[in-house]
PDB file of N, CA and C in Angstrom:
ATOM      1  N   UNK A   1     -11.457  16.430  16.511  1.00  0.00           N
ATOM      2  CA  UNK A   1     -10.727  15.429  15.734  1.00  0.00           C
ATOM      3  C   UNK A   1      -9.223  15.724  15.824  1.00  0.00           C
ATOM      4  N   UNK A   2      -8.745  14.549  16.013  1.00  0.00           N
ATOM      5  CA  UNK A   2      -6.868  14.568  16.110  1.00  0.00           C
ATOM      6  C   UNK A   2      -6.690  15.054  14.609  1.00  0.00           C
ATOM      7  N   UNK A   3      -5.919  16.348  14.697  1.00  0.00           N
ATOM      8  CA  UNK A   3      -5.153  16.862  13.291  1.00  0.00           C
ATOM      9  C   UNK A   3      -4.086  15.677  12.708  1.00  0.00           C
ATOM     10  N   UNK A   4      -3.238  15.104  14.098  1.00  0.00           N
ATOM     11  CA  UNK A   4      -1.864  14.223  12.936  1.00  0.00           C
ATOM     12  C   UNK A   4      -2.450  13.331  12.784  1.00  0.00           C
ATOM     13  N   UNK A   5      -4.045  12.818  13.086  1.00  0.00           N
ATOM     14  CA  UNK A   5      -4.228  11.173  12.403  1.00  0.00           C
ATOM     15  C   UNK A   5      -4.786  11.221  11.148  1.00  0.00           C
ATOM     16  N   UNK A   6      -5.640  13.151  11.005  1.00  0.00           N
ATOM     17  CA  UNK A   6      -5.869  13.731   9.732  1.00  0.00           C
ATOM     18  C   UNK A   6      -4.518  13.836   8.354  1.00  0.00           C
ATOM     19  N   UNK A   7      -3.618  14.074   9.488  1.00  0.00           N
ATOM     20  CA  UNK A   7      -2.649  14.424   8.353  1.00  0.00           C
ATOM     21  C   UNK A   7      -2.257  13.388   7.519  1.00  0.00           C
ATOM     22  N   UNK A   8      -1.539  12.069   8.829  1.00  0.00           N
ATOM     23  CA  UNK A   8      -1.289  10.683   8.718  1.00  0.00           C
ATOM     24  C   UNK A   8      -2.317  10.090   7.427  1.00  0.00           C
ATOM     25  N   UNK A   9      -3.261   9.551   7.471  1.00  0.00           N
ATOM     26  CA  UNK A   9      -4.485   9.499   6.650  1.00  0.00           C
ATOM     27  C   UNK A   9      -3.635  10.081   4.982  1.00  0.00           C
ATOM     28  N   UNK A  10      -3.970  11.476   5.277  1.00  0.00           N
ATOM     29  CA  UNK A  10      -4.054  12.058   3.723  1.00  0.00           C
ATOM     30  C   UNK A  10      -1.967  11.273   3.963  1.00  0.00           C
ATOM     31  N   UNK A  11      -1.372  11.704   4.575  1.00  0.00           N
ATOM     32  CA  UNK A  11       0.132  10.746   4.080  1.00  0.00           C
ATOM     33  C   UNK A  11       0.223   9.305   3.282  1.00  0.00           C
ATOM     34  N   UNK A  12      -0.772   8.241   4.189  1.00  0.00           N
ATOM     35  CA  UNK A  12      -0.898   7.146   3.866  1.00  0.00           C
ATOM     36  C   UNK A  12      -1.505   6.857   2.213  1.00  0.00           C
ATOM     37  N   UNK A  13      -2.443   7.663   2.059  1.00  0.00           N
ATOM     38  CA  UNK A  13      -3.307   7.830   0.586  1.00  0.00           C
ATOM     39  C   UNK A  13      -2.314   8.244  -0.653  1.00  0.00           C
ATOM     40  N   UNK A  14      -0.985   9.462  -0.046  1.00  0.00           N
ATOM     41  CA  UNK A  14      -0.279   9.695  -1.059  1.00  0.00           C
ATOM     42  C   UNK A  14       0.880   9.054  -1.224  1.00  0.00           C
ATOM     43  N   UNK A  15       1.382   8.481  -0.349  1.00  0.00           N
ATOM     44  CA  UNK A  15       2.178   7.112  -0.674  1.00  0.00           C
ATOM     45  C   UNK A  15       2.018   6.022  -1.487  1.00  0.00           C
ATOM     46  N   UNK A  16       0.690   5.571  -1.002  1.00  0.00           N
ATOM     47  CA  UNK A  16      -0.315   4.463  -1.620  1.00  0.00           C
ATOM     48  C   UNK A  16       0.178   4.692  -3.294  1.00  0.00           C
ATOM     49  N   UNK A  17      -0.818   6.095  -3.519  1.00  0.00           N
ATOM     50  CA  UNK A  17      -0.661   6.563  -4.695  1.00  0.00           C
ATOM     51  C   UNK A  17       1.286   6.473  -5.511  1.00  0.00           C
ATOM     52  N   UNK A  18       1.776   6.988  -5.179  1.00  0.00           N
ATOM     53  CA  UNK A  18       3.246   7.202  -5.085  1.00  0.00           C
ATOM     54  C   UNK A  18       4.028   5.788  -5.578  1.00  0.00           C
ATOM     55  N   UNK A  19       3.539   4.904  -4.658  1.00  0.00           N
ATOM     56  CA  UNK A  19       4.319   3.566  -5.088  1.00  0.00           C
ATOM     57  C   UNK A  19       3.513   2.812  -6.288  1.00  0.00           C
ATOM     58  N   UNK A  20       2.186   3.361  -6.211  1.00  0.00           N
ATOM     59  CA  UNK A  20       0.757   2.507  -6.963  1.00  0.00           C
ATOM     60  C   UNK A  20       1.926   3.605  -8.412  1.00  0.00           C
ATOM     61  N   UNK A  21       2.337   4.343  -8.399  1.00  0.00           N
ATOM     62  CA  UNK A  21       2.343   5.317  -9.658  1.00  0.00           C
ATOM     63  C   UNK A  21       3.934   3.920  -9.792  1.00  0.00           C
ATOM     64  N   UNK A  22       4.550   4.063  -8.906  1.00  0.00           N
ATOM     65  CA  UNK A  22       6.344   3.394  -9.071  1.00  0.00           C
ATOM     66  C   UNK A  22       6.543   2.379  -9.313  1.00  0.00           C
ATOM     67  N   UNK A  23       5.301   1.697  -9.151  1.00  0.00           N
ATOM     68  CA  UNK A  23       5.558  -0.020  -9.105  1.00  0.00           C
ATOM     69  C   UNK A  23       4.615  -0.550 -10.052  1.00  0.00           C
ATOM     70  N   UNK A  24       3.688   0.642 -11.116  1.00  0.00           N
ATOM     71  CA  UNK A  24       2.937   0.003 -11.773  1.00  0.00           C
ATOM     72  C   UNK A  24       3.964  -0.731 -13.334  1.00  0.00           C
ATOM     73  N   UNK A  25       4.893   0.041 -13.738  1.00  0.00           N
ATOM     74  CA  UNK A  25       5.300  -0.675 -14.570  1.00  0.00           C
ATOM     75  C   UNK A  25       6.502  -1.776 -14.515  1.00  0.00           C
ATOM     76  N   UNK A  26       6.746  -1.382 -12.898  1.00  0.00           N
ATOM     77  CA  UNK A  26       7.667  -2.951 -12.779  1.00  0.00           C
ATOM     78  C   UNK A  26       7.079  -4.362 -12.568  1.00  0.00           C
ATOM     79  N   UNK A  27       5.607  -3.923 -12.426  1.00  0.00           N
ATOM     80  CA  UNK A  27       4.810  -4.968 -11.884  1.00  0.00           C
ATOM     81  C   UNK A  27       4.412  -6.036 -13.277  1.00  0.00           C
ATOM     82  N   UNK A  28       4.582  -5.136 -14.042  1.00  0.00           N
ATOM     83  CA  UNK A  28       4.295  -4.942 -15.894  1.00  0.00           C
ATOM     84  C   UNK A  28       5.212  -5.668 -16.230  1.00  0.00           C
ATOM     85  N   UNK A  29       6.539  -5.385 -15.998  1.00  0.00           N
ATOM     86  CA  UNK A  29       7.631  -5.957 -16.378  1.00  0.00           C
ATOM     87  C   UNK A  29       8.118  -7.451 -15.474  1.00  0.00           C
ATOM     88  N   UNK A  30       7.259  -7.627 -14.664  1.00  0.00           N
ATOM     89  CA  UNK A  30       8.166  -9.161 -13.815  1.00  0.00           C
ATOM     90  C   UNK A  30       6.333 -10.113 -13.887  1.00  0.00           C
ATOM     91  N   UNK A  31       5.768  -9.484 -15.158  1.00  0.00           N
ATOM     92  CA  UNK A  31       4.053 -10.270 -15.040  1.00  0.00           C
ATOM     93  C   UNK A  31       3.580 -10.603 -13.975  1.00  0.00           C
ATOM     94  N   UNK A  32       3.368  -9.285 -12.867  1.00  0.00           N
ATOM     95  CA  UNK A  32       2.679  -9.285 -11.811  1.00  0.00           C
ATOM     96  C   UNK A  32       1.295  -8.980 -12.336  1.00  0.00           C
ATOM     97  N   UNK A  33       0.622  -9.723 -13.434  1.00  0.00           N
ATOM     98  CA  UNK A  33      -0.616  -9.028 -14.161  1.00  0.00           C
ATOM     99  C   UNK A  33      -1.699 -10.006 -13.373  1.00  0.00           C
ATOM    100  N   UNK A  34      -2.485  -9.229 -13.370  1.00  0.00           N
ATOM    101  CA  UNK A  34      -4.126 -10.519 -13.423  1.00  0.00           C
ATOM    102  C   UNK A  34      -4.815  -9.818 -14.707  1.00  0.00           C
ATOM    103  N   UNK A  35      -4.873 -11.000 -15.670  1.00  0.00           N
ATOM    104  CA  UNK A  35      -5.650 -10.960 -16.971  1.00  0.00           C
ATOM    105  C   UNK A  35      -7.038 -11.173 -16.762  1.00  0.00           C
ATOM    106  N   UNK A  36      -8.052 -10.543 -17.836  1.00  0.00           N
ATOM    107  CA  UNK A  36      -9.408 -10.453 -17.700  1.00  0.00           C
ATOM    108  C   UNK A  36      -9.703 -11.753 -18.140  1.00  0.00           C
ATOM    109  N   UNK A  37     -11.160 -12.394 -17.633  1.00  0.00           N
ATOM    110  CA  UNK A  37     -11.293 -13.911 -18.362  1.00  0.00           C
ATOM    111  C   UNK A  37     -12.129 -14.378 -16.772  1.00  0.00           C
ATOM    112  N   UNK A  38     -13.233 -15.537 -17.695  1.00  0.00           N
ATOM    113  CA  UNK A  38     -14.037 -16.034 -16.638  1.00  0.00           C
ATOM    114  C   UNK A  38     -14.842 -15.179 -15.599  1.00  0.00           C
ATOM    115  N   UNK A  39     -14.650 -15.291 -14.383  1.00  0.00           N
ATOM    116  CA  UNK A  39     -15.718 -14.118 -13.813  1.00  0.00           C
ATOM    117  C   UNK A  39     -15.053 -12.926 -13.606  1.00  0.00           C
ATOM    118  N   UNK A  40     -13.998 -13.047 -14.023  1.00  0.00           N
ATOM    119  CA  UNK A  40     -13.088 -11.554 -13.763  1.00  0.00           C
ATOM    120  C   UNK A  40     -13.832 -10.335 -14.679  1.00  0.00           C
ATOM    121  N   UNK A  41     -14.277  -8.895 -14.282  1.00  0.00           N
ATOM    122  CA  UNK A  41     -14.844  -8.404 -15.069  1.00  0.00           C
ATOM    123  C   UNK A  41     -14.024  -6.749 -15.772  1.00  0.00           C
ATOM    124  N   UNK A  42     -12.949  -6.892 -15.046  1.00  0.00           N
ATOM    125  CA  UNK A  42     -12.120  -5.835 -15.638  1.00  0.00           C
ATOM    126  C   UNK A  42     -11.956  -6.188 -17.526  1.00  0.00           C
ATOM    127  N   UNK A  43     -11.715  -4.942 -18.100  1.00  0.00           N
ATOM    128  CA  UNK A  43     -11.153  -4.469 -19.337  1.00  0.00           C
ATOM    129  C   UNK A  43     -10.094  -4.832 -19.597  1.00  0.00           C
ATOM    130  N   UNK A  44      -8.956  -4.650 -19.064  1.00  0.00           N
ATOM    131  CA  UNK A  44      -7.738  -4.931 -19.342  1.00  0.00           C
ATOM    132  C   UNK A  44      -6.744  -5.136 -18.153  1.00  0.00           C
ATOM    133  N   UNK A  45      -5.711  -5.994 -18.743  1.00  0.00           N
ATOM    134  CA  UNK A  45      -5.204  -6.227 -17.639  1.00  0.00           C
ATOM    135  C   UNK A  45      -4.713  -5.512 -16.667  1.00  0.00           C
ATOM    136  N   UNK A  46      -4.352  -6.195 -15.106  1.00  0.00           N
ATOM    137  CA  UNK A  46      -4.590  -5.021 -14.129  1.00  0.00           C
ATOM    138  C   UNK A  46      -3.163  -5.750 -13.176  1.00  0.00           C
ATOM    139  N   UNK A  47      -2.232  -4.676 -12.588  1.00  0.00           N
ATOM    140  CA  UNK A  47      -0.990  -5.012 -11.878  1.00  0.00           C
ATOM    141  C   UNK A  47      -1.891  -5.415 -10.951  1.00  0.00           C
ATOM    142  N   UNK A  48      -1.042  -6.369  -9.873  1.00  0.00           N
ATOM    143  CA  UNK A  48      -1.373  -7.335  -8.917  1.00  0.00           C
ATOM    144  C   UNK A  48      -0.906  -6.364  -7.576  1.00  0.00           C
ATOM    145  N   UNK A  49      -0.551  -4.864  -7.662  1.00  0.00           N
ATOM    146  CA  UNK A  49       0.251  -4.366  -6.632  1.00  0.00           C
ATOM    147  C   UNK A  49      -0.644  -3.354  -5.352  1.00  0.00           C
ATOM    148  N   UNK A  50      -1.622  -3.647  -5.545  1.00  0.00           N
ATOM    149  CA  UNK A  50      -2.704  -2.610  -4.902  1.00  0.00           C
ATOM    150  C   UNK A  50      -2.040  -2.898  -2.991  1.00  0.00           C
ATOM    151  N   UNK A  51      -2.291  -4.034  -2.736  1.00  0.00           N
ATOM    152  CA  UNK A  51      -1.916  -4.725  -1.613  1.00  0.00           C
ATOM    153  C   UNK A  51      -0.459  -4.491  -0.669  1.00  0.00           C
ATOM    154  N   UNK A  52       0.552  -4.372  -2.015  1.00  0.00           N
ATOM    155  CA  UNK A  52       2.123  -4.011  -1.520  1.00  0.00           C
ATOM    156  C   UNK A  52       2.158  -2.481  -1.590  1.00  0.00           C
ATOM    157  N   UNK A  53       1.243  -1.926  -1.811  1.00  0.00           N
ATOM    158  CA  UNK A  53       1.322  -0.289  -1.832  1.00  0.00           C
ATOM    159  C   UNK A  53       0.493   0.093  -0.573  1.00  0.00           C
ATOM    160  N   UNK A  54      -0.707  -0.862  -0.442  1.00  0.00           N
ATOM    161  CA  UNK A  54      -0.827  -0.013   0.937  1.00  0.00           C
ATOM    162  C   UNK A  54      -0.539  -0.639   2.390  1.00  0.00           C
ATOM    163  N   UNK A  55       0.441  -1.698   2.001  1.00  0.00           N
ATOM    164  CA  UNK A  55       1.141  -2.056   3.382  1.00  0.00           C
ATOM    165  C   UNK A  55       2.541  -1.581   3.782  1.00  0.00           C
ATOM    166  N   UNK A  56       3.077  -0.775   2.288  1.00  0.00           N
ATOM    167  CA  UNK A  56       4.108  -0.196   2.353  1.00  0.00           C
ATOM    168  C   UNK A  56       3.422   1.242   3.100  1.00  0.00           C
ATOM    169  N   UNK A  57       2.564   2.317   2.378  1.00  0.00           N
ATOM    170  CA  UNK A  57       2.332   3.217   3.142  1.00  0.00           C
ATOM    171  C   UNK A  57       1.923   3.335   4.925  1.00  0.00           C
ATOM    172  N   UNK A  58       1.210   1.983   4.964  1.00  0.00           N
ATOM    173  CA  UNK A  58       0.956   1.956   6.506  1.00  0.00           C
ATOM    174  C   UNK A  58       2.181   1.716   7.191  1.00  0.00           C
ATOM    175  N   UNK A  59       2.845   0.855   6.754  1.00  0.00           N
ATOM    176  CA  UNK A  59       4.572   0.749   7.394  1.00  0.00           C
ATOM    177  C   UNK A  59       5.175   1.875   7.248  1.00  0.00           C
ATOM    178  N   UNK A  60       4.815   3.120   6.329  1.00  0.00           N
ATOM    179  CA  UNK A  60       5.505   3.976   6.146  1.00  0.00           C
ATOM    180  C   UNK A  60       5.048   5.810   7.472  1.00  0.00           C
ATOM    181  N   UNK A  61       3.985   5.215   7.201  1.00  0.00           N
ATOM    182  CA  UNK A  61       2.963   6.600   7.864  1.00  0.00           C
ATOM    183  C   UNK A  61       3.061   5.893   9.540  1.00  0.00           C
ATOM    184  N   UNK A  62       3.438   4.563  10.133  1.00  0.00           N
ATOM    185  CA  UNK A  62       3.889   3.978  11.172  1.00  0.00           C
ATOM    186  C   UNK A  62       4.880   4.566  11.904  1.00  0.00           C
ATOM    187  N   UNK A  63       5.874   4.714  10.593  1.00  0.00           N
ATOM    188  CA  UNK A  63       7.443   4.635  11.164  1.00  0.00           C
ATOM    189  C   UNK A  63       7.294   6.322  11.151  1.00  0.00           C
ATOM    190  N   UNK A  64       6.590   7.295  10.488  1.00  0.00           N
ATOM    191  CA  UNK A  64       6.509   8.441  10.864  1.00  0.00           C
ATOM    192  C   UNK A  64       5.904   8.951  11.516  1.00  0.00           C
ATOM    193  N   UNK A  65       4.953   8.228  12.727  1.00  0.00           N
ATOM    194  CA  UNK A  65       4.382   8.608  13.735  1.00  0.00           C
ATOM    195  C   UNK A  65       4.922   9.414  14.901  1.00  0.00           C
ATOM    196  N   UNK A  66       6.229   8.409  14.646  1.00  0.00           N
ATOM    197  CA  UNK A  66       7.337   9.079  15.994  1.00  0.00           C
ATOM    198  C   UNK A  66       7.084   8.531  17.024  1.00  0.00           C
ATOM    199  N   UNK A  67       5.899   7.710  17.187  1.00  0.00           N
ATOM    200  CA  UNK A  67       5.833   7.457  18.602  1.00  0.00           C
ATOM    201  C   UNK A  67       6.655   6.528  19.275  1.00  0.00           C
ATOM    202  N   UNK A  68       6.897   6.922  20.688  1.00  0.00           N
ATOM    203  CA  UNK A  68       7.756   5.557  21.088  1.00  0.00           C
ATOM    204  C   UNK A  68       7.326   4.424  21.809  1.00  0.00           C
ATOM    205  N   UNK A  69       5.780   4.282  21.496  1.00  0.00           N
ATOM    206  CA  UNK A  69       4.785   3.088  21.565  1.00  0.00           C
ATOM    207  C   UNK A  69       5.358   1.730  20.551  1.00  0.00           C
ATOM    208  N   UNK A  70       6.153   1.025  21.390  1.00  0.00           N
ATOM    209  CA  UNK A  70       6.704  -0.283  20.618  1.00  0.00           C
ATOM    210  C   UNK A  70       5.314  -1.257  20.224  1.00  0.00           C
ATOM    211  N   UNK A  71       4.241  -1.109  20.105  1.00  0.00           N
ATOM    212  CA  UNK A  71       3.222  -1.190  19.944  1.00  0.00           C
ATOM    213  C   UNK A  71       2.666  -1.389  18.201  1.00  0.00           C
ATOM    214  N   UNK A  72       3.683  -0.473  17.463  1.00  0.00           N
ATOM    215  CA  UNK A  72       3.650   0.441  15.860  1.00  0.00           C
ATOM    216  C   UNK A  72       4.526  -1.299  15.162  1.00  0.00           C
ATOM    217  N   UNK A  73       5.723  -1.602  15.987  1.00  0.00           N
ATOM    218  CA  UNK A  73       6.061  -2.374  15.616  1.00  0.00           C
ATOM    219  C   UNK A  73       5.559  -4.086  15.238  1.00  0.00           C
ATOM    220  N   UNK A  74       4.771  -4.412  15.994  1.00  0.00           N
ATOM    221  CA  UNK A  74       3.824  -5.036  15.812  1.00  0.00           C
ATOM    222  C   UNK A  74       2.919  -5.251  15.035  1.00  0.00           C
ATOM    223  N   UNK A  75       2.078  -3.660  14.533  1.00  0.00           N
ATOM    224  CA  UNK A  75       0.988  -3.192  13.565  1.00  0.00           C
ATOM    225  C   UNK A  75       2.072  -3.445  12.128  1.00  0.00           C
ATOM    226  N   UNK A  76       3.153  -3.211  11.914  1.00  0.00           N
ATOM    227  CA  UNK A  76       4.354  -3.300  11.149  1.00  0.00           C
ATOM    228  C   UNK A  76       4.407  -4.811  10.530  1.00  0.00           C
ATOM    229  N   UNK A  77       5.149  -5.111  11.427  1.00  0.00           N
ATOM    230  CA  UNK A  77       5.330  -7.049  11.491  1.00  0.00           C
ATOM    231  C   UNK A  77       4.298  -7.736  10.744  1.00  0.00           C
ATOM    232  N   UNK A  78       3.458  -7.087  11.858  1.00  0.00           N
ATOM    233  CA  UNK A  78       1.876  -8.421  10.982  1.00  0.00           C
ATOM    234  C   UNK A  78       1.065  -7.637   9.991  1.00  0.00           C
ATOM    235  N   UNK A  79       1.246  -6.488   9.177  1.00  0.00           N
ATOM    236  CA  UNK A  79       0.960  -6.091   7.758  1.00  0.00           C
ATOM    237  C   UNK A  79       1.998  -6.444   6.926  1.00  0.00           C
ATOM    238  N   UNK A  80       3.436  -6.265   7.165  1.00  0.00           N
ATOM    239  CA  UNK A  80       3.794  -7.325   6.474  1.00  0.00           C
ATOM    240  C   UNK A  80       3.481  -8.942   6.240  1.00  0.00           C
ATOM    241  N   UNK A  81       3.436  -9.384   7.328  1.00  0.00           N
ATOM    242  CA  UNK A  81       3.551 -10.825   7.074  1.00  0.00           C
ATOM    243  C   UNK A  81       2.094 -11.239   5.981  1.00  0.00           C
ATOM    244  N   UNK A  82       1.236 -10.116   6.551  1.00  0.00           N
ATOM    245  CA  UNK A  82       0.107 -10.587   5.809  1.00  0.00           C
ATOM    246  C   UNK A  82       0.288 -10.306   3.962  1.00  0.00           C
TER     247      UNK A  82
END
């Protein structure tokens, strides 16, 4: 098994985490909420940011690959756009 796609991996997870920790109460503050109700079955309300945290870490664990496969840029582009 490739060690840096091991490492990459556990990078991507603690970023995730990192921004999921940074952006939970701004998400709070600009009512990025989804409220419980109808078939929704969560407890309480829940930030909308799961999605912008792990397209930020993959853009992030991308751009620290190093590689000079213009290839990354692409994988980049279209996780953002999505």
């Amino acid at each position: 098994m490739d060690h840096k796609l091991l490492i990459m991996g556990f990078a991507a997870f603690a970023i995730t985490m990192l921004v999921l920790f940074i952006l939970g109460p701004v998400s709070r503050h600009i009512g990025l909420i989804d409220y419980p109700g109808g078939r929704k079955e969560h407890d309480a309300p829940t930030p909308l940011i799961g999605g912008i945290a792990m397209a930020i870490a993959f853009a992030c664990t991308l751009l620290w690959m190093g590689d000079p496969n213009p290839t990354r840029w692409i994988l980049i582009a279209g996780a953002l756009l999505l």
